[in-house]
C-alpha atoms as a PDB file:
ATOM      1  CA  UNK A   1     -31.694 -73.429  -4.019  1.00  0.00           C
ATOM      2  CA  UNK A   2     -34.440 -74.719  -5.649  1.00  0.00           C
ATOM      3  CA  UNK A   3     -34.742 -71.671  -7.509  1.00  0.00           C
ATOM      4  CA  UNK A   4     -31.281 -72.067  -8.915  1.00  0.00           C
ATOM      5  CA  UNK A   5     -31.560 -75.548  -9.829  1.00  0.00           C
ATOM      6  CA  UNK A   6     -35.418 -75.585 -11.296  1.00  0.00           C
ATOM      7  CA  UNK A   7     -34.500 -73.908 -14.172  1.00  0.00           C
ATOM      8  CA  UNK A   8     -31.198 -76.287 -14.732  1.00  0.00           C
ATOM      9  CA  UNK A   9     -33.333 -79.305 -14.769  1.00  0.00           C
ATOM     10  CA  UNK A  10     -36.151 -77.468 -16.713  1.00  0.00           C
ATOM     11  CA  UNK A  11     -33.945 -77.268 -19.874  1.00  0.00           C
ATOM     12  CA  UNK A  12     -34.015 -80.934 -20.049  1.00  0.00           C
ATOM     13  CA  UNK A  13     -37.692 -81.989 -19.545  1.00  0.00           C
ATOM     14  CA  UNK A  14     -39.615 -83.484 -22.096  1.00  0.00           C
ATOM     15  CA  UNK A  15     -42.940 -82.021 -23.364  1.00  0.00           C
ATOM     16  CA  UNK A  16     -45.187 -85.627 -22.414  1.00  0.00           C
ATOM     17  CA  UNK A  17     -43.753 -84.885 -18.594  1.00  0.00           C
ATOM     18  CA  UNK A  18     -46.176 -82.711 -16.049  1.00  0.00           C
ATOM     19  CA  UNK A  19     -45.427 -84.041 -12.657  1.00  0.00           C
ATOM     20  CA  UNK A  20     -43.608 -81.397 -10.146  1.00  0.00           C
ATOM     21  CA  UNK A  21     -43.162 -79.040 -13.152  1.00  0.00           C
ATOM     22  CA  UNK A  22     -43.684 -74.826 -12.635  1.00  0.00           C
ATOM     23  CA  UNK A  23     -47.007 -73.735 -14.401  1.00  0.00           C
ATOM     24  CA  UNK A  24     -48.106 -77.718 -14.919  1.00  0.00           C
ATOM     25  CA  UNK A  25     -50.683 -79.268 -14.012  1.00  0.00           C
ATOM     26  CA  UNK A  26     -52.161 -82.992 -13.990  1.00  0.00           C
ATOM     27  CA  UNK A  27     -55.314 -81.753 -15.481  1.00  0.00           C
ATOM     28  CA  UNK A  28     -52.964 -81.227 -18.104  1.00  0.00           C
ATOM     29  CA  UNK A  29     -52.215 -83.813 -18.421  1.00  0.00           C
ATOM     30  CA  UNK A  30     -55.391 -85.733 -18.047  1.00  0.00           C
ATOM     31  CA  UNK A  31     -56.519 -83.473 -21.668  1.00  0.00           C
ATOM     32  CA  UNK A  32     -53.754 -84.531 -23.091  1.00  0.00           C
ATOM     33  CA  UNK A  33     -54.577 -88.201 -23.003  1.00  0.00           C
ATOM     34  CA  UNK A  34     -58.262 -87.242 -23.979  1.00  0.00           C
ATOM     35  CA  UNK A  35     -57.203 -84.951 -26.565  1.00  0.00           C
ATOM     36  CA  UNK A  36     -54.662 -88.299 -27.631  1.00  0.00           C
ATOM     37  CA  UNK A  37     -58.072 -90.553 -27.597  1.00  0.00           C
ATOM     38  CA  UNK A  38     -59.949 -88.241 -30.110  1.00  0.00           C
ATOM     39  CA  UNK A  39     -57.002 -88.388 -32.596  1.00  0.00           C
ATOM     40  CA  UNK A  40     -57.372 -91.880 -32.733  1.00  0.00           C
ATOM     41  CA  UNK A  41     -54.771 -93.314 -30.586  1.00  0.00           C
ATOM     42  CA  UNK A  42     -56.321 -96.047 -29.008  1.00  0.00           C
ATOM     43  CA  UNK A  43     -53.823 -98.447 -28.271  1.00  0.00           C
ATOM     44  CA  UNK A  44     -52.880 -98.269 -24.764  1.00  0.00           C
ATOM     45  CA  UNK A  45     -49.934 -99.273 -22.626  1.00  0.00           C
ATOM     46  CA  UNK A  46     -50.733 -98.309 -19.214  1.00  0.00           C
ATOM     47  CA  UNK A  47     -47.921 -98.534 -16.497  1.00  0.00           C
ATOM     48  CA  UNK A  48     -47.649 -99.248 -13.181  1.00  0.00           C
ATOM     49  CA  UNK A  49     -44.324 -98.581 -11.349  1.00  0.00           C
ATOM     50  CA  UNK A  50     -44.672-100.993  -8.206  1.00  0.00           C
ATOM     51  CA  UNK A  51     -43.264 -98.122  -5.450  1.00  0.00           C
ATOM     52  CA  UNK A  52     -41.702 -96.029  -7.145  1.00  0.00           C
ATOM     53  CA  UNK A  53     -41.063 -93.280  -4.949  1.00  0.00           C
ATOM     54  CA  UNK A  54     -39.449 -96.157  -2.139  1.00  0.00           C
ATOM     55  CA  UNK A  55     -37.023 -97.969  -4.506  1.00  0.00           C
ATOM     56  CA  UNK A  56     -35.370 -94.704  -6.450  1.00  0.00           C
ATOM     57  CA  UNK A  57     -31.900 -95.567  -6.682  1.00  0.00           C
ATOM     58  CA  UNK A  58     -29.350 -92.569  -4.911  1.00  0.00           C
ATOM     59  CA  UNK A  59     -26.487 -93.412  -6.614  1.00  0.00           C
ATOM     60  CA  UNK A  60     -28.103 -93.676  -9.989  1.00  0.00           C
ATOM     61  CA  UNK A  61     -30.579 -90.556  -9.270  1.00  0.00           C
ATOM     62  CA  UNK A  62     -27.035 -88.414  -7.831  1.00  0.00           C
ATOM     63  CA  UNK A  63     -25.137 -89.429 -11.204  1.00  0.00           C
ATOM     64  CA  UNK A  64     -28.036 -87.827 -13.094  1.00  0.00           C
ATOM     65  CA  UNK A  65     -27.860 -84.585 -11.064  1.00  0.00           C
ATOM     66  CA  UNK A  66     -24.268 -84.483 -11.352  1.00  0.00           C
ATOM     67  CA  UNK A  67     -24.292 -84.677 -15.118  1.00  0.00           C
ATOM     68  CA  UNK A  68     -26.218 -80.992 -14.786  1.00  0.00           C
ATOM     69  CA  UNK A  69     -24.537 -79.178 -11.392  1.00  0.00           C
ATOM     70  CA  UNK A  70     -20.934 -79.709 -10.573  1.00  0.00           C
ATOM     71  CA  UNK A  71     -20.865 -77.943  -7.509  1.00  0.00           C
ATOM     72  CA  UNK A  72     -20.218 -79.945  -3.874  1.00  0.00           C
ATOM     73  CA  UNK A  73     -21.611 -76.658  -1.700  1.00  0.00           C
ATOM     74  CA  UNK A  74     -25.063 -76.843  -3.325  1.00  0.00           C
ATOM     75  CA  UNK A  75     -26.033 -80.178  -3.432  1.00  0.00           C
ATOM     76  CA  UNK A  76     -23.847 -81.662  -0.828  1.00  0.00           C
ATOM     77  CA  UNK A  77     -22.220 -84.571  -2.980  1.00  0.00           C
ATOM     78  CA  UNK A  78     -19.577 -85.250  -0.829  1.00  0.00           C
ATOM     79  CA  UNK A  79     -21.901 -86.140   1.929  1.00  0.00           C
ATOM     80  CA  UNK A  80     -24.205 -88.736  -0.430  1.00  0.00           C
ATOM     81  CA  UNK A  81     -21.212 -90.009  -1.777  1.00  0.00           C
ATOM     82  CA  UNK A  82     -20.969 -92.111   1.212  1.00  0.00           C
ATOM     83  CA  UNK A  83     -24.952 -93.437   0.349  1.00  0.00           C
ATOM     84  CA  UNK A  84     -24.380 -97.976   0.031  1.00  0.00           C
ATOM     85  CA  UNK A  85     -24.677 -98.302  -3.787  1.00  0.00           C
ATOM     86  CA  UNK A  86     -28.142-100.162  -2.942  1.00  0.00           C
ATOM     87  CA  UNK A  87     -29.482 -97.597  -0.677  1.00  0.00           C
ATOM     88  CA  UNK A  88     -33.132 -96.923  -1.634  1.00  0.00           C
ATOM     89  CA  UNK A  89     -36.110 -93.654  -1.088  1.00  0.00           C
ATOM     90  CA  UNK A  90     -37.111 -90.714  -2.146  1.00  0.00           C
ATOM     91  CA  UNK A  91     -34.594 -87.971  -2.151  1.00  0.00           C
ATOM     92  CA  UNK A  92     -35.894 -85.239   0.414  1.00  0.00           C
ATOM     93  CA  UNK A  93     -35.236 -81.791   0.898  1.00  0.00           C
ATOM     94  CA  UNK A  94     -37.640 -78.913  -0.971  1.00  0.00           C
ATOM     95  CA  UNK A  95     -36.771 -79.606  -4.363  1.00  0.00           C
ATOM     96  CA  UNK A  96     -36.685 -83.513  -3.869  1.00  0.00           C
ATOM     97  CA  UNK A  97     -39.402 -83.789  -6.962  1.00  0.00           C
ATOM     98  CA  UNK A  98     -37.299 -82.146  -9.611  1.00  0.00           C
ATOM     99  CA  UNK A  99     -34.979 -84.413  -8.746  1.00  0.00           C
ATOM    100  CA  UNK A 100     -37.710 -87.221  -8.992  1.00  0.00           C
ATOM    101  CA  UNK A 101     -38.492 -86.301 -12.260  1.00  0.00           C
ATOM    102  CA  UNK A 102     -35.167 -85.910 -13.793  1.00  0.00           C
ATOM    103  CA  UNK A 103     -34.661 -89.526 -12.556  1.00  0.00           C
ATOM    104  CA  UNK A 104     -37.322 -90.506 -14.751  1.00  0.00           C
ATOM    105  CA  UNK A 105     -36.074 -88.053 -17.994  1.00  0.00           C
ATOM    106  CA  UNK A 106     -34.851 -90.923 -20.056  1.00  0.00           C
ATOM    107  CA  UNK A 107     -37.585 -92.933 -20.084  1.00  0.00           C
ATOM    108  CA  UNK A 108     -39.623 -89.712 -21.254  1.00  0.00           C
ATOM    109  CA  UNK A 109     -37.076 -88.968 -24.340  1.00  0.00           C
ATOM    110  CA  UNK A 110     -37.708 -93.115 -25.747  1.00  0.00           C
ATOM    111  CA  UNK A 111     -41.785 -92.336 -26.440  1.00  0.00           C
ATOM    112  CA  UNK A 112     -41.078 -88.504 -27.222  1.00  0.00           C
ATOM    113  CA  UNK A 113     -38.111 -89.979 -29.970  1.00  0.00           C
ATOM    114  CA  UNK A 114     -40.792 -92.876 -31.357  1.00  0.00           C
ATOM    115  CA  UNK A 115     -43.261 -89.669 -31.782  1.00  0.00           C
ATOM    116  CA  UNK A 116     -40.759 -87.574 -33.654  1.00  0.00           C
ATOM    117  CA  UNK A 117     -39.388 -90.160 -36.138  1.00  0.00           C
ATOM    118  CA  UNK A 118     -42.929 -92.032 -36.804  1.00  0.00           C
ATOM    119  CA  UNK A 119     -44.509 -88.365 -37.701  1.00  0.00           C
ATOM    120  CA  UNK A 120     -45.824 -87.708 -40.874  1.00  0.00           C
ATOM    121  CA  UNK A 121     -46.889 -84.158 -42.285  1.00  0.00           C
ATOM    122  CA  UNK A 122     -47.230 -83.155 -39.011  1.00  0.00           C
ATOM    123  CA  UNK A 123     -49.689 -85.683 -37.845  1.00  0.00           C
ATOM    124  CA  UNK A 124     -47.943 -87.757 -34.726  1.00  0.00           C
ATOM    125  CA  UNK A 125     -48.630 -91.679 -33.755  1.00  0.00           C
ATOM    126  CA  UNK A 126     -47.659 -91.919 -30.402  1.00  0.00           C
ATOM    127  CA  UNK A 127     -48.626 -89.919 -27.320  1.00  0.00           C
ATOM    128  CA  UNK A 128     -47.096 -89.870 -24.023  1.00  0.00           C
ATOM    129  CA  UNK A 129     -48.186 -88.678 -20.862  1.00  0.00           C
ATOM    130  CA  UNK A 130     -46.148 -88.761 -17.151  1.00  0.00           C
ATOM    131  CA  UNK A 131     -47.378 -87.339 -13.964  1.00  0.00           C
ATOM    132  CA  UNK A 132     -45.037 -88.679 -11.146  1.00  0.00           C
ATOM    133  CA  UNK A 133     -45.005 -92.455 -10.967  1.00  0.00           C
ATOM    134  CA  UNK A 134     -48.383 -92.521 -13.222  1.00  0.00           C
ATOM    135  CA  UNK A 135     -47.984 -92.934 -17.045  1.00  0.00           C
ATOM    136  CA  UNK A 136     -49.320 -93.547 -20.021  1.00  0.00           C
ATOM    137  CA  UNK A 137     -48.709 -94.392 -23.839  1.00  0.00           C
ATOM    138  CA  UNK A 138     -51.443 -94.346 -26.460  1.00  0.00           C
ATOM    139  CA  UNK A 139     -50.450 -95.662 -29.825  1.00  0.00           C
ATOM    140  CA  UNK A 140     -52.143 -95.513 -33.199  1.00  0.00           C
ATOM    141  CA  UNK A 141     -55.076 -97.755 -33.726  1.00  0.00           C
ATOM    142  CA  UNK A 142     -54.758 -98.501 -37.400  1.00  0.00           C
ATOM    143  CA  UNK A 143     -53.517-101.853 -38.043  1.00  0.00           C
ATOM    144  CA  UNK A 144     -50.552-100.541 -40.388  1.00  0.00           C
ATOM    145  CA  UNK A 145     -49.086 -99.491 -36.413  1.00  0.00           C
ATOM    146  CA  UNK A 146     -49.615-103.037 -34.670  1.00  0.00           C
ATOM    147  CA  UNK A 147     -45.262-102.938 -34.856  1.00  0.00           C
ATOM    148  CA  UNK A 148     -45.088 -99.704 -33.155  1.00  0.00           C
ATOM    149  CA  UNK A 149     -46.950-100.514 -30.197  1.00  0.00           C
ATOM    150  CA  UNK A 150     -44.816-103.388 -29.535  1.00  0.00           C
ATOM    151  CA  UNK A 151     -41.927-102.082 -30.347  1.00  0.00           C
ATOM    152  CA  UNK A 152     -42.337 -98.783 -27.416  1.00  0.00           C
ATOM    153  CA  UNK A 153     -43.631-101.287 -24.874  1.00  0.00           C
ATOM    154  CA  UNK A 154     -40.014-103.416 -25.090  1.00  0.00           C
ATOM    155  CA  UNK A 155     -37.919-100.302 -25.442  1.00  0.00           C
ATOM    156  CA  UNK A 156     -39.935 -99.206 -22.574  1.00  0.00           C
ATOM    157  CA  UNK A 157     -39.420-101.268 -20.178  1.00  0.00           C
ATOM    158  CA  UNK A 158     -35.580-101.472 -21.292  1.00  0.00           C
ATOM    159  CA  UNK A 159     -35.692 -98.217 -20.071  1.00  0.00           C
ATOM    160  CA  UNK A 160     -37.192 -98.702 -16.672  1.00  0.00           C
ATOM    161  CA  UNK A 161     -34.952-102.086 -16.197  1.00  0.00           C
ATOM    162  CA  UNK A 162     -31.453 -99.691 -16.448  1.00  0.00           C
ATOM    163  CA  UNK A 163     -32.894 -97.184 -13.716  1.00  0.00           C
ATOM    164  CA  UNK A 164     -33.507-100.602 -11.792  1.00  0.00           C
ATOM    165  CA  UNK A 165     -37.211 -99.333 -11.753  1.00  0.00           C
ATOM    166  CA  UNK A 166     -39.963-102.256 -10.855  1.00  0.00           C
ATOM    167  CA  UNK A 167     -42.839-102.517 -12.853  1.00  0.00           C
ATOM    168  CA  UNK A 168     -45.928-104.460 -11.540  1.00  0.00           C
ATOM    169  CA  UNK A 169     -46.432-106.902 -13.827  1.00  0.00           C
ATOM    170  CA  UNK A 170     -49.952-107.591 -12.236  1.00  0.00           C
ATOM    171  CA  UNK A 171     -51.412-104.195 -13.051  1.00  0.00           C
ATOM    172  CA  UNK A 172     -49.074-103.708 -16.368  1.00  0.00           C
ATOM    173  CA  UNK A 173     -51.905-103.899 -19.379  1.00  0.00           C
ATOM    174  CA  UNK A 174     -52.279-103.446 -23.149  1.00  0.00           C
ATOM    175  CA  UNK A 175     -56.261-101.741 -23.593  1.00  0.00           C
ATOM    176  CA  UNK A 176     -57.448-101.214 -26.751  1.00  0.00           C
ATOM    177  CA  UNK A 177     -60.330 -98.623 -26.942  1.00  0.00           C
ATOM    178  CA  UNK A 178     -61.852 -99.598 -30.181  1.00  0.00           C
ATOM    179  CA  UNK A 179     -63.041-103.120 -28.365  1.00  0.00           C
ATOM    180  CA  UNK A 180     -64.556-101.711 -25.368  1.00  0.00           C
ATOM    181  CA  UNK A 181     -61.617-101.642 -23.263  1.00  0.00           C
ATOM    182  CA  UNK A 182     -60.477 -98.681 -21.192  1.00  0.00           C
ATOM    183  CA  UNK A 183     -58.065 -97.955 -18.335  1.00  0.00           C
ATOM    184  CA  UNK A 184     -57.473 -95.190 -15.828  1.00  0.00           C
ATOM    185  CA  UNK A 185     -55.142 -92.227 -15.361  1.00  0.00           C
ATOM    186  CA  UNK A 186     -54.748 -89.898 -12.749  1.00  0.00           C
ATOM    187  CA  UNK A 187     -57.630 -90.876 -11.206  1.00  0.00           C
ATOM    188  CA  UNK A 188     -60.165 -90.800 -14.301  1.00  0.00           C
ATOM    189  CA  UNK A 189     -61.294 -93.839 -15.897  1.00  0.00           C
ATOM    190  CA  UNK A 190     -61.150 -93.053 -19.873  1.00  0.00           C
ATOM    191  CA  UNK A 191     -62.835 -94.953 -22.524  1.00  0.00           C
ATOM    192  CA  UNK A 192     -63.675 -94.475 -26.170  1.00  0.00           C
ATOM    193  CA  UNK A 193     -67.721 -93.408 -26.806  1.00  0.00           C
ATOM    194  CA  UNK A 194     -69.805 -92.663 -29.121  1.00  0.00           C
ATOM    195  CA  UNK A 195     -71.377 -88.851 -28.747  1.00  0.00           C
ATOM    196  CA  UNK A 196     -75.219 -88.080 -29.494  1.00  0.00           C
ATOM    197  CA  UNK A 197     -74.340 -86.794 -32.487  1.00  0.00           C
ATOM    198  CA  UNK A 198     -72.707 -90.030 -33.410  1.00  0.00           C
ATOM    199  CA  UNK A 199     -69.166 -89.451 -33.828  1.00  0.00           C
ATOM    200  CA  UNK A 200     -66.521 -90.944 -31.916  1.00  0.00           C
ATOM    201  CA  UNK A 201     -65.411 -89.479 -28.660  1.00  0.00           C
ATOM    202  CA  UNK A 202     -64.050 -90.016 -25.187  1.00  0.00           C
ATOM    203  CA  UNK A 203     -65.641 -90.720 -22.019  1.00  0.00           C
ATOM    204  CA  UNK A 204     -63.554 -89.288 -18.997  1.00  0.00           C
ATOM    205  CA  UNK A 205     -65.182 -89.792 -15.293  1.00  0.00           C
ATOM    206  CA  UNK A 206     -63.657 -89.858 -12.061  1.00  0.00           C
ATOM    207  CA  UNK A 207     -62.617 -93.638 -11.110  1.00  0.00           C
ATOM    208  CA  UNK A 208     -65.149 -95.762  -8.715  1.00  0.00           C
ATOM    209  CA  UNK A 209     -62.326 -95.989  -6.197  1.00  0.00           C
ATOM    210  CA  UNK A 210     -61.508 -91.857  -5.779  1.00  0.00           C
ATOM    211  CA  UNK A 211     -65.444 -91.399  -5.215  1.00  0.00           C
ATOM    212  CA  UNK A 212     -65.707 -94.773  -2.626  1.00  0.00           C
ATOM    213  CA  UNK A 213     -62.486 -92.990  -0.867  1.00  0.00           C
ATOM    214  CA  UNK A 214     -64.404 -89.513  -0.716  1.00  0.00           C
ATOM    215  CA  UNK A 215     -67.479 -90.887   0.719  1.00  0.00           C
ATOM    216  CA  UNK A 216     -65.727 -93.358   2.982  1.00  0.00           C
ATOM    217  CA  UNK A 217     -63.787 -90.239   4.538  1.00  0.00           C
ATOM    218  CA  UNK A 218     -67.068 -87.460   4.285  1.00  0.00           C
ATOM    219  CA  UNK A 219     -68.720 -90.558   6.200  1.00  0.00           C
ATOM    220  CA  UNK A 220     -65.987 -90.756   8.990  1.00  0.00           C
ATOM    221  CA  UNK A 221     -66.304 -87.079   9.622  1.00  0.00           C
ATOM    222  CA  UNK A 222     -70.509 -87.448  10.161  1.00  0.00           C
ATOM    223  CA  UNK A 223     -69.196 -90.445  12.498  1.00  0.00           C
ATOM    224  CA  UNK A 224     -67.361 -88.106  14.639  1.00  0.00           C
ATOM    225  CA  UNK A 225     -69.305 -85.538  14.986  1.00  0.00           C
ATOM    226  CA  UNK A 226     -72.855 -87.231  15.665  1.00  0.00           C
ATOM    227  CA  UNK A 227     -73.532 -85.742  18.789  1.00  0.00           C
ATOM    228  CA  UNK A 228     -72.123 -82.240  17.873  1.00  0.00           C
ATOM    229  CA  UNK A 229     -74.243 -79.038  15.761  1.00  0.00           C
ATOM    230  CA  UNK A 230     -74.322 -80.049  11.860  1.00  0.00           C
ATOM    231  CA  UNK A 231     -72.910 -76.415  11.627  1.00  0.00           C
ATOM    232  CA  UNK A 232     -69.705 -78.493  12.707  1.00  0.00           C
ATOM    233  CA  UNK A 233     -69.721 -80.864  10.319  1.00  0.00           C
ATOM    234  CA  UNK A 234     -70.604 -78.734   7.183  1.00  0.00           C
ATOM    235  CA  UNK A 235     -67.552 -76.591   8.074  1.00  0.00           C
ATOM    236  CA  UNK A 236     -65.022 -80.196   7.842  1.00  0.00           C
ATOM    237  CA  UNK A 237     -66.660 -81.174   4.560  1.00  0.00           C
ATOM    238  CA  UNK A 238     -67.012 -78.161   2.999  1.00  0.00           C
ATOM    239  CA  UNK A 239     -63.432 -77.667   2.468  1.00  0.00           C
ATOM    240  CA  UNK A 240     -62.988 -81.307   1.399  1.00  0.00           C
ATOM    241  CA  UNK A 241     -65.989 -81.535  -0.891  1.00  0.00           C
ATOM    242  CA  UNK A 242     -64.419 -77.934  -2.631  1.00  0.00           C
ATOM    243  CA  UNK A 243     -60.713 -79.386  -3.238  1.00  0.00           C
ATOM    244  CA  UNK A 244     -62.464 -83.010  -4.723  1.00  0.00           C
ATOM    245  CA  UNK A 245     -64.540 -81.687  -6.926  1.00  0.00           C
ATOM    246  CA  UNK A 246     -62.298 -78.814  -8.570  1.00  0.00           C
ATOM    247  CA  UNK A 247     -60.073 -81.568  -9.092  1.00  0.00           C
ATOM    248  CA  UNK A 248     -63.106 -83.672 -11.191  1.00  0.00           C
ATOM    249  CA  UNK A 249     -64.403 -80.850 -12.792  1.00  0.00           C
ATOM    250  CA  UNK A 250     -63.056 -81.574 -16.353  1.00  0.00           C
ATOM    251  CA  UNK A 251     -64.474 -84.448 -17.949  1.00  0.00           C
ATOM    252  CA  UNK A 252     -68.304 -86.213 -17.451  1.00  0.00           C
ATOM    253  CA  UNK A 253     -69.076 -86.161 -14.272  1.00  0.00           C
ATOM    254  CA  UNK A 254     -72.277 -84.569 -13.632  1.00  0.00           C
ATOM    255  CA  UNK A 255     -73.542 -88.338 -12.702  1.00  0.00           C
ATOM    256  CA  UNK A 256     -71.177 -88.667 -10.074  1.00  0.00           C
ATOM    257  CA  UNK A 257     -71.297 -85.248  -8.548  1.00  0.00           C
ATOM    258  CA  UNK A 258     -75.048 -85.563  -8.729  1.00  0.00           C
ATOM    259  CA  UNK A 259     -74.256 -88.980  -6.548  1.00  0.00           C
ATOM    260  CA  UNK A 260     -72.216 -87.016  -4.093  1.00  0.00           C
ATOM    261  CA  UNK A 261     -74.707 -84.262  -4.005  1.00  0.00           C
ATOM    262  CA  UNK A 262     -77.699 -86.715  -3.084  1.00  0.00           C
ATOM    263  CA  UNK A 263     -75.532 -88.953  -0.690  1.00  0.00           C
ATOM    264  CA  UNK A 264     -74.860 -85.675   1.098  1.00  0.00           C
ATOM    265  CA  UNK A 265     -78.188 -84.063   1.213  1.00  0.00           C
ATOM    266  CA  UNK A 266     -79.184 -87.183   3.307  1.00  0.00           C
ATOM    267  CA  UNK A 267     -76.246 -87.360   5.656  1.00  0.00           C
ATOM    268  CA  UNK A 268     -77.313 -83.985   6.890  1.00  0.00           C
ATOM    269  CA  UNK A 269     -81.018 -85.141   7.321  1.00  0.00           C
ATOM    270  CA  UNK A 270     -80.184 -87.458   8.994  1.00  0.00           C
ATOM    271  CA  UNK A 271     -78.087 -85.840  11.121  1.00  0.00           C
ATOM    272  CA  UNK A 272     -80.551 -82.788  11.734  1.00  0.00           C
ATOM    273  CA  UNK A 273     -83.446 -85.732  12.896  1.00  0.00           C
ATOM    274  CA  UNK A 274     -80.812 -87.414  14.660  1.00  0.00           C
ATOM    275  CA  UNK A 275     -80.852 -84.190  16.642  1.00  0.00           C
ATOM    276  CA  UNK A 276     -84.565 -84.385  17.482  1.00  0.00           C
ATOM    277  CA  UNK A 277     -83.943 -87.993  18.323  1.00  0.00           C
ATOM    278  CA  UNK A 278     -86.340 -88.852  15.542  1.00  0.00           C
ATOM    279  CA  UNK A 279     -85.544 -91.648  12.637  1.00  0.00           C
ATOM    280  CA  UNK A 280     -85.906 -91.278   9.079  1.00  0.00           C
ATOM    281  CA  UNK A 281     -84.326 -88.458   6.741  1.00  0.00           C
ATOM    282  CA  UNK A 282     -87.139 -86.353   7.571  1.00  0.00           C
END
């Protein structure tokens, strides 16, 4: 089934979307924005749908599926017809995050239409990036474009009000990069920098909080296993240590993987005098 109805959905993607999608990726995604920042679109709306995957309407996310596969036998319609018109969640089954992201595919087309009709000579002043429930807009910074900025924030958020879509008004923000501000996506914290050289460039490291999570669950495992053969422990991290740092790879973060490096270089000496029921990180 979900080879049937991929494709089907597929057709009607947009290009800024990335989440859930066959041969997509977020780190895609991720130098897109960068790749955004460096063409001078630093004006930043950056999102934040307040549970997004717990409060995705059926009866509105069913409609949108029926507008692309009229058949009862495949998607059992007659069955979630019977869903209260209030009932709430994420939709289940294999292929559950196409349907995610179709649910979302009008809210894509409003900053991928502002793109189109604001181009000139091929040069674009609005970018748009989606993974899942994390997105982002980057407008032009030159003044002539305050209006447009403005004017995709309201038509977002018309958007997000007729799939009945919460936005967390708290965490909402409008960053611009030429002042010092940045913001975060996908678990990178991106700002605007100046290189050696001089020129104007973007900084992309992973965020405070996804290293303080790493160490906080490397440091658990070291917890656990204080009374058993390091060999044990090295063969937990290892694997964890390999998936979050191919994950951080792109960007600057030498400084922080140097961090990690260091942090666990002692862990293990301490372990190993631990063992010899000496103190100190030998």
């Amino acid at each position: 089934m979900k080879l049937i109805l991929e494709p089907i959905f597929e057709a009607d993607f947009q290009e800024g979307s990335f989440g859930y999608r066959p041969k997509r990726t977020a780190h895609q995604a991720v130098l897109k924005v960068a790749d955004a920042i460096v063409r001078d679109k630093t004006r930043v709306i950056d999102v934040d749908l307040k549970a997004y995957f717990d409060t995705v309407r059926h009866d509105i996310l069913l409609s949108k599926v029926a507008e692309r596969v009229d058949d009862d036998r495949v998607l059992g319609l007659e069955t979630h017809t019977k869903i209260e018109r209030q009932s709430r969640g994420s939709a289940g089954g294999a292929f559950h995050h196409c349907f995610q992201t179709s649910y979302l595919n009008e809210v894509d087309k409003m900053p991928e239409k502002a793109k189109e009709v604001t181009c000139e000579s091929g040069f674009t002043h609005v970018e748009y990036a989606r993974f899942a429930d994390d997105l982002v807009v980057l407008a032009d910074g030159y003044y002539r474009w305050d209006w447009l900025l403005a004017r995709v924030y309201k038509r977002l958020l018309e958007e997000l009000v007729k799939l009945d879509v919460t936005v967390n008004e708290e965490k909402i923000r409008l960053v611009d990069l030429k002042e010092g501000g940045k913001f975060s996506f996908l678990g990178f914290d991106f700002q605007k920098k100046r290189t050696r050289s001089g020129k104007w460039g973007v900084l992309y490291t992973p965020r405070m909080k996804a290293r303080t999570k790493l160490l906080h669950n490397l440091k658990d495992v070291f917890q656990r296993f204080i009374s058993q053969p390091v060999e044990r422990a090295i063969d937990i991290i290892n694997p964890k240590l390999r998936g979050w740092l191919n994950y951080f790879r792109i960007g600057q973060s030498s400084r922080c993987f140097q961090f990690i490096k260091d942090w666990i270089e002692k862990k293990i000496r301490r372990h190993l005098m631990r063992a010899r029921n000496r103190k100190g990180f030998g």
